[in-house]
C-alpha atoms as a PDB file:
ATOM      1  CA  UNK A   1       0.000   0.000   0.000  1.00  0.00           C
ATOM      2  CA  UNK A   2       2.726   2.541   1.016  1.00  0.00           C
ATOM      3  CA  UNK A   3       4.775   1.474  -2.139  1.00  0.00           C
ATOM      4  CA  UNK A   4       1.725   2.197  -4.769  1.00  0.00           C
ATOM      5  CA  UNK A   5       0.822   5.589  -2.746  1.00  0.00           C
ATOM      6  CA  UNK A   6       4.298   6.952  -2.907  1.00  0.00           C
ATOM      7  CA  UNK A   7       4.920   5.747  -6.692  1.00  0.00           C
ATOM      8  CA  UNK A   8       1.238   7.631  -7.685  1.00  0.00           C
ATOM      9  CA  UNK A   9       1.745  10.666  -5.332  1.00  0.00           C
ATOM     10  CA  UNK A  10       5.546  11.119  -7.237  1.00  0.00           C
ATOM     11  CA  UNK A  11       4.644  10.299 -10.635  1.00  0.00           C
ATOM     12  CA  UNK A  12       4.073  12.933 -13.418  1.00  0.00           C
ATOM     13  CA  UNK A  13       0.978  11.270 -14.754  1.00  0.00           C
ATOM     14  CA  UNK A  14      -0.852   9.851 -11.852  1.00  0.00           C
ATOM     15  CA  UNK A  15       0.092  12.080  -8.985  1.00  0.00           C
ATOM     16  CA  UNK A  16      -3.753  13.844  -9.744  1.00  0.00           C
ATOM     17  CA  UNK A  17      -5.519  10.849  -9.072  1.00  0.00           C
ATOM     18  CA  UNK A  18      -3.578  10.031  -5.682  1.00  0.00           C
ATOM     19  CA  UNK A  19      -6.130  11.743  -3.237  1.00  0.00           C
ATOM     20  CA  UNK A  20      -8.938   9.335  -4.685  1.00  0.00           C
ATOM     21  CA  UNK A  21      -6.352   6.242  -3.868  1.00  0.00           C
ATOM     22  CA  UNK A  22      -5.330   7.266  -0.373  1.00  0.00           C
ATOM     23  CA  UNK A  23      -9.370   7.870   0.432  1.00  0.00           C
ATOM     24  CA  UNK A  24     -10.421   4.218  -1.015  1.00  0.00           C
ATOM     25  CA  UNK A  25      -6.938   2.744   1.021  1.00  0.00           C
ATOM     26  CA  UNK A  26      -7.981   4.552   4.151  1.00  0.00           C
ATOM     27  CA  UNK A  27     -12.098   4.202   4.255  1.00  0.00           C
ATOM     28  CA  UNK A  28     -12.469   0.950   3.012  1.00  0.00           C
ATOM     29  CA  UNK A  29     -15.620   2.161   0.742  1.00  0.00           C
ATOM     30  CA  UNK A  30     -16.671   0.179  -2.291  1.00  0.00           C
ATOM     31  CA  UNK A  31     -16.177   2.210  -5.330  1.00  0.00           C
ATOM     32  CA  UNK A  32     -19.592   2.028  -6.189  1.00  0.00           C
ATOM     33  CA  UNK A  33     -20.201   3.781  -2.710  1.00  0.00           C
ATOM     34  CA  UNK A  34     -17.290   5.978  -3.774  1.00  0.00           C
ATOM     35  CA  UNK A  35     -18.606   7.035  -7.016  1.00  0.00           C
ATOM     36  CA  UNK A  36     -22.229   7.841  -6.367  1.00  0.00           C
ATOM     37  CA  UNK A  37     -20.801  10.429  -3.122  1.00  0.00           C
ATOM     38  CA  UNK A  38     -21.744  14.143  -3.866  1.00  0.00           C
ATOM     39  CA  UNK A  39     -20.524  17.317  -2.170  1.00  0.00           C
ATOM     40  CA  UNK A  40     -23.547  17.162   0.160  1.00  0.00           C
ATOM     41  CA  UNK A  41     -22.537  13.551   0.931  1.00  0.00           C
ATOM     42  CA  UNK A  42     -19.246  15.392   3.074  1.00  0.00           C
ATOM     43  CA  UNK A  43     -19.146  17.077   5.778  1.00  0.00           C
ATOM     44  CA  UNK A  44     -16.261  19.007   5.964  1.00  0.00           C
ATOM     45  CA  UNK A  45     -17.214  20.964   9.329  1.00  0.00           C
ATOM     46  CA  UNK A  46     -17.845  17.675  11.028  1.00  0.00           C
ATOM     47  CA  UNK A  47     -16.000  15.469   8.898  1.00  0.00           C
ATOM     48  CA  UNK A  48     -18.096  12.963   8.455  1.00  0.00           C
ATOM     49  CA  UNK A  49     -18.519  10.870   5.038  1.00  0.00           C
ATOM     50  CA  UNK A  50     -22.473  10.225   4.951  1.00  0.00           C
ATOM     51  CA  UNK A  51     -23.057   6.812   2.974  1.00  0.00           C
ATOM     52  CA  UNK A  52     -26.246   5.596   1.686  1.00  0.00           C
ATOM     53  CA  UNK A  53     -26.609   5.003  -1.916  1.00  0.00           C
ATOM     54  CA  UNK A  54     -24.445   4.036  -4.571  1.00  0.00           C
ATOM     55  CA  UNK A  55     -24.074   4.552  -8.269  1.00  0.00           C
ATOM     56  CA  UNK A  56     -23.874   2.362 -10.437  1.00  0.00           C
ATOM     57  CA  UNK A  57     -24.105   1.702 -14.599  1.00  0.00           C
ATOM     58  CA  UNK A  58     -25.928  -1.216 -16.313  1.00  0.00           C
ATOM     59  CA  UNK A  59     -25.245  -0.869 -20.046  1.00  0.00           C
ATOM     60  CA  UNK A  60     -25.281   2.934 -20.916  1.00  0.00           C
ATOM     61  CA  UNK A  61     -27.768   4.194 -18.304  1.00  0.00           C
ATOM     62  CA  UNK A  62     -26.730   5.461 -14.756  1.00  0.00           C
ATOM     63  CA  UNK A  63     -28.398   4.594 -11.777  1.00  0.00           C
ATOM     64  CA  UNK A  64     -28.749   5.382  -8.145  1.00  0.00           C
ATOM     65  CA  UNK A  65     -29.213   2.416  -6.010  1.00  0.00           C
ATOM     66  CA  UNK A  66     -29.584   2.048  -1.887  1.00  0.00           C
ATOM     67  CA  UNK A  67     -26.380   0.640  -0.860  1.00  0.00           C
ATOM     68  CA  UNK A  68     -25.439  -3.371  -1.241  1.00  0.00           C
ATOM     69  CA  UNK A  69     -27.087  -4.338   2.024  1.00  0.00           C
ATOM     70  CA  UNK A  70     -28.437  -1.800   4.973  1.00  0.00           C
ATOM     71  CA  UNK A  71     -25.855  -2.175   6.831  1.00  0.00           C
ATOM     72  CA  UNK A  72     -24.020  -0.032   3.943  1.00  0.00           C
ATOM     73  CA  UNK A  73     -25.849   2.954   5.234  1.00  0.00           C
ATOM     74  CA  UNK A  74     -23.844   4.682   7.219  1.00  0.00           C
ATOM     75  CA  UNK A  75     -21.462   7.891   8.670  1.00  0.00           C
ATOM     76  CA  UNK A  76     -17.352   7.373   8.115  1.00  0.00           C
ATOM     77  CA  UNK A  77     -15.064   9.620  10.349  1.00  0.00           C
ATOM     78  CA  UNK A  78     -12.606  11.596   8.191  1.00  0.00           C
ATOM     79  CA  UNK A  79      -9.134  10.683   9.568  1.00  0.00           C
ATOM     80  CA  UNK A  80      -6.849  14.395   9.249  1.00  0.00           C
ATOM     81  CA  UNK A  81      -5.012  12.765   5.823  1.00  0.00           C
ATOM     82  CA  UNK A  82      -8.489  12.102   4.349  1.00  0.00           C
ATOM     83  CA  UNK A  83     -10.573  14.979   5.288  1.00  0.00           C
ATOM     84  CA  UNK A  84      -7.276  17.097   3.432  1.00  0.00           C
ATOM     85  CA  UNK A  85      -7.506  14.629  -0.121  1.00  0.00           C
ATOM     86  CA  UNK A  86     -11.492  15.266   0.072  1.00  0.00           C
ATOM     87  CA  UNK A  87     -10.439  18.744   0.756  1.00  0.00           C
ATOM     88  CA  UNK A  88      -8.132  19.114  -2.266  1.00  0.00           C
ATOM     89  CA  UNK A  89     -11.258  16.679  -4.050  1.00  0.00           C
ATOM     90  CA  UNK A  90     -13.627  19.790  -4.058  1.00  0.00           C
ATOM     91  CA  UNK A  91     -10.774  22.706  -4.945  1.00  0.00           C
ATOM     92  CA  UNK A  92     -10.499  21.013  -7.762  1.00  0.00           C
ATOM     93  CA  UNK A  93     -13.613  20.250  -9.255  1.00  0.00           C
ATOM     94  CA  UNK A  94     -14.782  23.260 -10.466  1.00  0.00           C
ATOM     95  CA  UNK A  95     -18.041  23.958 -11.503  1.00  0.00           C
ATOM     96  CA  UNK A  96     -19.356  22.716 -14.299  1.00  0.00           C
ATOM     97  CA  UNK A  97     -22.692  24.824 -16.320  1.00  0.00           C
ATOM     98  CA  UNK A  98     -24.933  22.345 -15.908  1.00  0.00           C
ATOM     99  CA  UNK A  99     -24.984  20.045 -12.852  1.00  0.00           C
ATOM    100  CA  UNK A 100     -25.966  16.364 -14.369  1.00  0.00           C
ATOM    101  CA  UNK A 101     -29.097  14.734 -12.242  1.00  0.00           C
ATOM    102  CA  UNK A 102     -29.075  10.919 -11.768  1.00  0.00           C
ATOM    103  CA  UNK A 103     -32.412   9.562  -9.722  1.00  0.00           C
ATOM    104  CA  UNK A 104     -32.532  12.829  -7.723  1.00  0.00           C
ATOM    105  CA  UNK A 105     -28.900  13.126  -7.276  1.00  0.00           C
ATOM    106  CA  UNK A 106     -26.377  15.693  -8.565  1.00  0.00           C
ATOM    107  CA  UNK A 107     -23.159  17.307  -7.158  1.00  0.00           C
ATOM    108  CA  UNK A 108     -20.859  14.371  -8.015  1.00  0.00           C
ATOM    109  CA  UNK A 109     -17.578  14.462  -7.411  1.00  0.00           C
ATOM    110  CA  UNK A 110     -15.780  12.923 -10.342  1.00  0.00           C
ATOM    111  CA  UNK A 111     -17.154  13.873 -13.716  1.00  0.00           C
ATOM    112  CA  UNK A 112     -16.576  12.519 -17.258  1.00  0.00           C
ATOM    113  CA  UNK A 113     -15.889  14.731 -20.538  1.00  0.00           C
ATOM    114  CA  UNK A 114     -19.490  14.281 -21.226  1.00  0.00           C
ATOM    115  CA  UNK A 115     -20.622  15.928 -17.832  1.00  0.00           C
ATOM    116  CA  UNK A 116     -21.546  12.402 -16.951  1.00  0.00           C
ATOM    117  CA  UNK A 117     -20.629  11.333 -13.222  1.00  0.00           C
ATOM    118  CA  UNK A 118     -17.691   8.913 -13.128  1.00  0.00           C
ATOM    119  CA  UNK A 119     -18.639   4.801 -12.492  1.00  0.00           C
ATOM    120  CA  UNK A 120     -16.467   2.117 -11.212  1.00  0.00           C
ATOM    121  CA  UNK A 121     -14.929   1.454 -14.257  1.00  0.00           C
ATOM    122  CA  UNK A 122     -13.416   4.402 -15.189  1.00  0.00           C
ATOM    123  CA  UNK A 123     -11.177   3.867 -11.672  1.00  0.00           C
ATOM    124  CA  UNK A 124     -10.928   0.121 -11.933  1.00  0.00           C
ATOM    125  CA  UNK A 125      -9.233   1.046 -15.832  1.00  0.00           C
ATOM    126  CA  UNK A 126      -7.046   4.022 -14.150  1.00  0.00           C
ATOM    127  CA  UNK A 127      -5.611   1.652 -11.501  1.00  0.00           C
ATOM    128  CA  UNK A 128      -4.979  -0.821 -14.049  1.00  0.00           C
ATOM    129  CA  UNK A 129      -2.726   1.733 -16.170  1.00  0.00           C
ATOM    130  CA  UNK A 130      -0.797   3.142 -13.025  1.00  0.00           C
ATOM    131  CA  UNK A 131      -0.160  -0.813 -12.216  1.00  0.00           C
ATOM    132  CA  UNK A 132       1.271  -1.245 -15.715  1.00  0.00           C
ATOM    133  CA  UNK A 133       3.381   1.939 -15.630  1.00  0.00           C
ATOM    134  CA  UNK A 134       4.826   1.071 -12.178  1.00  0.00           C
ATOM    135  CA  UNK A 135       5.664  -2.369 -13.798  1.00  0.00           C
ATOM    136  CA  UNK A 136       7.129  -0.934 -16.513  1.00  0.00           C
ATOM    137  CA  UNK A 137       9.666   1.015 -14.494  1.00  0.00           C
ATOM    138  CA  UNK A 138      10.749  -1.354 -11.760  1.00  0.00           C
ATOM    139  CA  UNK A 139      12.169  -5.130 -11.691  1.00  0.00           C
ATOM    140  CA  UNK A 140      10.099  -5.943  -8.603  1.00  0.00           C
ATOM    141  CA  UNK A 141       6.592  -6.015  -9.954  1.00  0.00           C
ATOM    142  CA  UNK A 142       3.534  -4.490  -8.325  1.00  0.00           C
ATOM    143  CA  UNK A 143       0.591  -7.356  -8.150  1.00  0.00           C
ATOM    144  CA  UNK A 144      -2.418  -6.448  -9.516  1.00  0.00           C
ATOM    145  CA  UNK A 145      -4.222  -3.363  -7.393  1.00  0.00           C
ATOM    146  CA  UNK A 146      -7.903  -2.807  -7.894  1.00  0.00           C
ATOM    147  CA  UNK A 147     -10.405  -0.600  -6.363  1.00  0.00           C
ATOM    148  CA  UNK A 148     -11.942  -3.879  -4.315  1.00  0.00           C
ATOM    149  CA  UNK A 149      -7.856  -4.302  -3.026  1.00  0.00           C
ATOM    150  CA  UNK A 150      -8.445  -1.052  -1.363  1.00  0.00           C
ATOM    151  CA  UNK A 151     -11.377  -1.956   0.306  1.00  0.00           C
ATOM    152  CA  UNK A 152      -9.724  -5.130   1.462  1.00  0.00           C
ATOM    153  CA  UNK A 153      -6.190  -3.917   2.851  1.00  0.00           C
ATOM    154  CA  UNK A 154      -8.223  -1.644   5.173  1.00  0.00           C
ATOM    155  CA  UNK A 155     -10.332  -3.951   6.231  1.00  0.00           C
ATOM    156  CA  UNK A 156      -6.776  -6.199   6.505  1.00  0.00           C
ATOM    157  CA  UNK A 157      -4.760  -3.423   8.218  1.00  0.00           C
ATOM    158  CA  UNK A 158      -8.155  -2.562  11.015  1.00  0.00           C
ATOM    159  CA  UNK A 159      -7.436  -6.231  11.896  1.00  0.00           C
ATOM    160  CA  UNK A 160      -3.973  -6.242  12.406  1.00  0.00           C
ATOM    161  CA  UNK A 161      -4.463  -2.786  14.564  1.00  0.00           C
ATOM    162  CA  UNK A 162      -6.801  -4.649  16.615  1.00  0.00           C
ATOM    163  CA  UNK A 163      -9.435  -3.099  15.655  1.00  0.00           C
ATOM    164  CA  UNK A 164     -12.971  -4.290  17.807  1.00  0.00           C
ATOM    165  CA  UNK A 165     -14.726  -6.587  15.398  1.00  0.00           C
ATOM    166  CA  UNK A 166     -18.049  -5.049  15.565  1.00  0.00           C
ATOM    167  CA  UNK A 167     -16.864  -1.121  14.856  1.00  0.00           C
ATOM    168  CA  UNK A 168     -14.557  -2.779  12.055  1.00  0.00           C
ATOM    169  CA  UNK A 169     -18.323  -4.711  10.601  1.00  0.00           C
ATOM    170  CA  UNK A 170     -19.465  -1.183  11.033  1.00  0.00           C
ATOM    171  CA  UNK A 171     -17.298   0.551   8.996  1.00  0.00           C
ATOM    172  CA  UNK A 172     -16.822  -1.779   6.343  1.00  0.00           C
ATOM    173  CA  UNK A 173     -20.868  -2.107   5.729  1.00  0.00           C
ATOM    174  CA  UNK A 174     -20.791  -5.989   6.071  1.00  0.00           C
ATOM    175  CA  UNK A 175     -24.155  -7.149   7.224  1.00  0.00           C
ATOM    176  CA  UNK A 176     -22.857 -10.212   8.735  1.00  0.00           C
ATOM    177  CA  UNK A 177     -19.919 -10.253  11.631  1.00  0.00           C
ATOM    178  CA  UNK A 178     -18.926 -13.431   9.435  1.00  0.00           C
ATOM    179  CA  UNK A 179     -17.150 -11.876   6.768  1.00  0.00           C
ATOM    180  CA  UNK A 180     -15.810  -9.248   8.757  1.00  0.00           C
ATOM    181  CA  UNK A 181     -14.731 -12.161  11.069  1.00  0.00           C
ATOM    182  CA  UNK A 182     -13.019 -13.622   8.176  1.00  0.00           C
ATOM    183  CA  UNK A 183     -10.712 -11.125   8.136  1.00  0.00           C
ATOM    184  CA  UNK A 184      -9.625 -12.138  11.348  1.00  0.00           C
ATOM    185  CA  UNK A 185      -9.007 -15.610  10.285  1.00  0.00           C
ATOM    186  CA  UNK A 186      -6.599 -14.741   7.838  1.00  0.00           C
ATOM    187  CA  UNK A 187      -4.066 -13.567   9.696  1.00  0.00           C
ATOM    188  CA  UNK A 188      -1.192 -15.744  10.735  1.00  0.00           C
ATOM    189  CA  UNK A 189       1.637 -16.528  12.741  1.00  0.00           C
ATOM    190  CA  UNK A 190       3.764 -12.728  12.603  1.00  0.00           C
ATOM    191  CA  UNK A 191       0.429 -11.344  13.939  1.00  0.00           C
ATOM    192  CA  UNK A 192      -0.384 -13.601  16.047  1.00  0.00           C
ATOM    193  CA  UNK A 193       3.666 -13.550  17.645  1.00  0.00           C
ATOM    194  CA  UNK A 194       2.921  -9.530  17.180  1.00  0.00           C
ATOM    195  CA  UNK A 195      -0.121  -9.532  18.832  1.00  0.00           C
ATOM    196  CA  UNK A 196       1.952 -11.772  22.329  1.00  0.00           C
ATOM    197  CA  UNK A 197       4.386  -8.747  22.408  1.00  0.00           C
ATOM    198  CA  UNK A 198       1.972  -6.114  22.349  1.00  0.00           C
ATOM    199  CA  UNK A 199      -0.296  -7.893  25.191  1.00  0.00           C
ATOM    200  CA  UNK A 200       3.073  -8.561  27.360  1.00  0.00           C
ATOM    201  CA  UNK A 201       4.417  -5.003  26.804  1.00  0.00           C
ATOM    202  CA  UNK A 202       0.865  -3.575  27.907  1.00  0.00           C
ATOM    203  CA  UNK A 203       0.846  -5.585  31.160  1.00  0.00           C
ATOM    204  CA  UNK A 204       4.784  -4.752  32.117  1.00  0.00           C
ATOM    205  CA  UNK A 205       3.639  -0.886  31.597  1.00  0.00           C
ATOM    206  CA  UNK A 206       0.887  -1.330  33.498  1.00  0.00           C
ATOM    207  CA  UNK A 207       2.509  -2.932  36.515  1.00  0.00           C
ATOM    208  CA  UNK A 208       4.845   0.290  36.250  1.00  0.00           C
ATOM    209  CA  UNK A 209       2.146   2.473  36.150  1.00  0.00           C
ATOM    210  CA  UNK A 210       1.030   1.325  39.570  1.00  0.00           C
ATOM    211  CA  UNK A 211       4.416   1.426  40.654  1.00  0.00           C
ATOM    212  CA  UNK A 212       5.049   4.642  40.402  1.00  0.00           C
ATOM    213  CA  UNK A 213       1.510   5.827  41.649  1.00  0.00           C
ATOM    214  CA  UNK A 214       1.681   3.308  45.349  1.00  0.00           C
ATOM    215  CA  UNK A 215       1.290   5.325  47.845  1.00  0.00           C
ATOM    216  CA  UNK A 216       4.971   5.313  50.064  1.00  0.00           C
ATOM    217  CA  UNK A 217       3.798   3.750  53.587  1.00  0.00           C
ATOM    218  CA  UNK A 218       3.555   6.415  56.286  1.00  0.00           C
ATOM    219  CA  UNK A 219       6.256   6.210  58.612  1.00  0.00           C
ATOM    220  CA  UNK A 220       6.008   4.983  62.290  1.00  0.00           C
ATOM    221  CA  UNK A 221       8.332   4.324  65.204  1.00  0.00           C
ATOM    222  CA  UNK A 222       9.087   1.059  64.876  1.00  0.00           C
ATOM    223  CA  UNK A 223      10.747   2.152  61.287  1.00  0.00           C
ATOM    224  CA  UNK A 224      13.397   4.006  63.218  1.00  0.00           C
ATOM    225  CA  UNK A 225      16.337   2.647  65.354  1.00  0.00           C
ATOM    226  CA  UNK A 226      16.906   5.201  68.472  1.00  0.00           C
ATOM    227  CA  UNK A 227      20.830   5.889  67.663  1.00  0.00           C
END
């Protein structure tokens, strides 16, 4: 993740899509979820990402669906990092002379040269070329990288921070714990040998902690020796 954000943030073609990349590495949204946001979708004085529809294209025509399940509906915190690419998002959009409507919705953020809002494959297609560009300038190849990888590497990296289950299931708009749960399942032995430290560092700074804060015990006669 750090490799491809670094390589699209530096490089002369790409470097103007980077804000969308670190936003889908660091909210876990499905692009669909991703495309159909509009500027009232944000809140920039709260920071909160509203979610609850998505857009999507069957054929030529544009739609605006609820999200995949109801447990897709729902309010993402902006982290600083994302609340500044969402920032730099809306500086640059401009406005355009007519704002295009899809089922009641218009404001979108990404638009195409026909005015049209952007759809999941016009990102899936740009990752895809900056994947092929990286590859063509260094040995050590970058695997394939899709929208859908995003999602997954923050659901991947939540788990790894120990992140509670349940506000992870939240966040990621899974209906069932399961597949959130799944997540869990996948990691292995470096986490798990990770995971020891951490608990065994926590408990040695706790007994510190209370330590430093005992009390000293108040002094009596019998502590001193007549001289």
């Amino acid at each position: 993740m750090r490799k491809f954000l670094k390589f699209v943030h530096d490089d002369v073609v790409y470097c103007k899509y980077y804000e969308v990349v670190y936003i889908l590495f660091h909210t876990g949204m499905r692009i669909s979820e991703f495309c159909g946001l509009t500027i009232k979708d944000l809140d920039m004085e709260k920071r909160i990402i509203n979610i609850d529809h998505q857009l999507v294209r069957v054929g030529m025509k544009l739609y605006v669906q609820s999200t995949k399940t109801n447990a897709g509906t729902r309010k993402l915190p902006m982290t600083q990092e994302v609340f500044e690419c969402f920032q730099a998002i809306l500086e640059d959009r401009g406005t355009p002379k007519k704002e295009k409507m899809v089922d009641g919705y218009a404001g979108f953020l990404f638009l195409d040269k026909n005015g049209l809002p952007e759809v999941a494959m016009h990102w899936e297609h740009r990752f895809n070329h900056m994947v092929n560009r990286y590859n063509e300038i260094y040995k050590v190849q970058m695997p394939n990288i899709t929208p859908h990888v995003c999602r997954h590497t923050y659901c991947s990296n939540m788990a790894r921070a120990r992140m509670n289950p349940k506000t992870l299931q939240y966040l990621m708009g899974h209906s069932d714990i399961g597949v959130t749960m799944n997540t869990y399942t996948h990691l292995g032995f470096d986490d798990a040998k990770d995971e020891m430290i951490r608990l065994e560092e926590l408990e040695q700074a706790k007994k510190e902690v209370e330590r430093m804060t005992e009390k000293p015990k108040e002094a009596n006669q019998n502590m001193f020796r007549a001289i």
